[in-house]
Protein backbone atom coordinates (compact mmCIF):
# COMPACT_ATOMS: atom_id res chain seq x y z
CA UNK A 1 147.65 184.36 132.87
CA UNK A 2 149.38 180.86 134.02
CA UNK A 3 148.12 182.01 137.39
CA UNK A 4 144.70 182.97 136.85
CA UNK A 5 144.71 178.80 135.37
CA UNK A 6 146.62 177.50 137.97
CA UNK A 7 149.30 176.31 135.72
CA UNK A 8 152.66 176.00 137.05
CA UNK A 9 155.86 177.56 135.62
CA UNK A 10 158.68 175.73 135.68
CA UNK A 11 162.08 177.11 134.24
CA UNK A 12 165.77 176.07 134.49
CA UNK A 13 168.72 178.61 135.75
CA UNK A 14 170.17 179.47 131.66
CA UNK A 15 173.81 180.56 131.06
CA UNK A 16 174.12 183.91 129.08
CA UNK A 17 173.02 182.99 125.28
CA UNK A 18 173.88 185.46 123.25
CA UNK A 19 171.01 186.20 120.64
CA UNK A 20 171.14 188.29 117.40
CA UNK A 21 168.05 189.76 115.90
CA UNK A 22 165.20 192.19 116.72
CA UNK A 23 164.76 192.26 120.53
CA UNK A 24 161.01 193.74 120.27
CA UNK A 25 159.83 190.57 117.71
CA UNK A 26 161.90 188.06 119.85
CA UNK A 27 160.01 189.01 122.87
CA UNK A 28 156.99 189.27 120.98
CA UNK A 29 157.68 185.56 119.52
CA UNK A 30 158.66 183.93 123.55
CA UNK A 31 155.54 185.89 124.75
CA UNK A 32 153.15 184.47 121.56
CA UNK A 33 154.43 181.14 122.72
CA UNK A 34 153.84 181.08 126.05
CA UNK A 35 150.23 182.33 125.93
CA UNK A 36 149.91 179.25 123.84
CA UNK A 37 151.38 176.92 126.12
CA UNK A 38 149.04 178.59 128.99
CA UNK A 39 146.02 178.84 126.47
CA UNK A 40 145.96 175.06 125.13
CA UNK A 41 147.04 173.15 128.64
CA UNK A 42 144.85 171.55 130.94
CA UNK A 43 143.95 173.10 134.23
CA UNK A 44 146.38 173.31 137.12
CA UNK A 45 149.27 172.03 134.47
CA UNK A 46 152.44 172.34 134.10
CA UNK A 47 154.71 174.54 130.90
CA UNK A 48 158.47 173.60 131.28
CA UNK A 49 160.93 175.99 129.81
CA UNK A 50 164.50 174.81 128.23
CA UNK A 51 167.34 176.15 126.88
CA UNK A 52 169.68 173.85 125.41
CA UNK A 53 173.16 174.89 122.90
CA UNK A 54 174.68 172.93 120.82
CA UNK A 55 177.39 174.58 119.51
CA UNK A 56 176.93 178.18 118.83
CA UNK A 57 173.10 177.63 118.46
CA UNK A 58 171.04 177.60 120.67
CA UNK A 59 167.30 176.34 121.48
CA UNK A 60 164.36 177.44 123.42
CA UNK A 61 161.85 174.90 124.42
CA UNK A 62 158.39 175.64 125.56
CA UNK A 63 156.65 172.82 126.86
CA UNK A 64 153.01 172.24 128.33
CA UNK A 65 150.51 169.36 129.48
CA UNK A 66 147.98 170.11 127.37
């Protein structure tokens, strides 16, 4: 999809982070998200993924130019 739109992926290299919960609807969730972040960006721009702990929690950003 981010292909097809020219948009650019751009991810960092994540330690393990250890997740609890329902591996089908987490997927689900991360792939919902990025189809937005491909859907609602401008052409031939950018979606930056993150993944940043503090503590034991940790958090997933999903960021585009549009």
């Amino acid at each position: 999809m981010a292909e097809a739109a020219g948009i650019t992926i751009h991810a960092e290299a994540w330690p393990p982070a250890p997740v609890r919960g329902d591996p089908t609807r987490l997927r689900q969730i991360t792939c919902n998200l990025m189809a937005n972040a491909v859907k609602y960006n401008v052409p031939g721009g950018h979606i930056r993924l993150s993944l940043t702990a503090c503590d034991r929690i940790w958090a997933l950003e999903i960021a585009n130019t549009g």
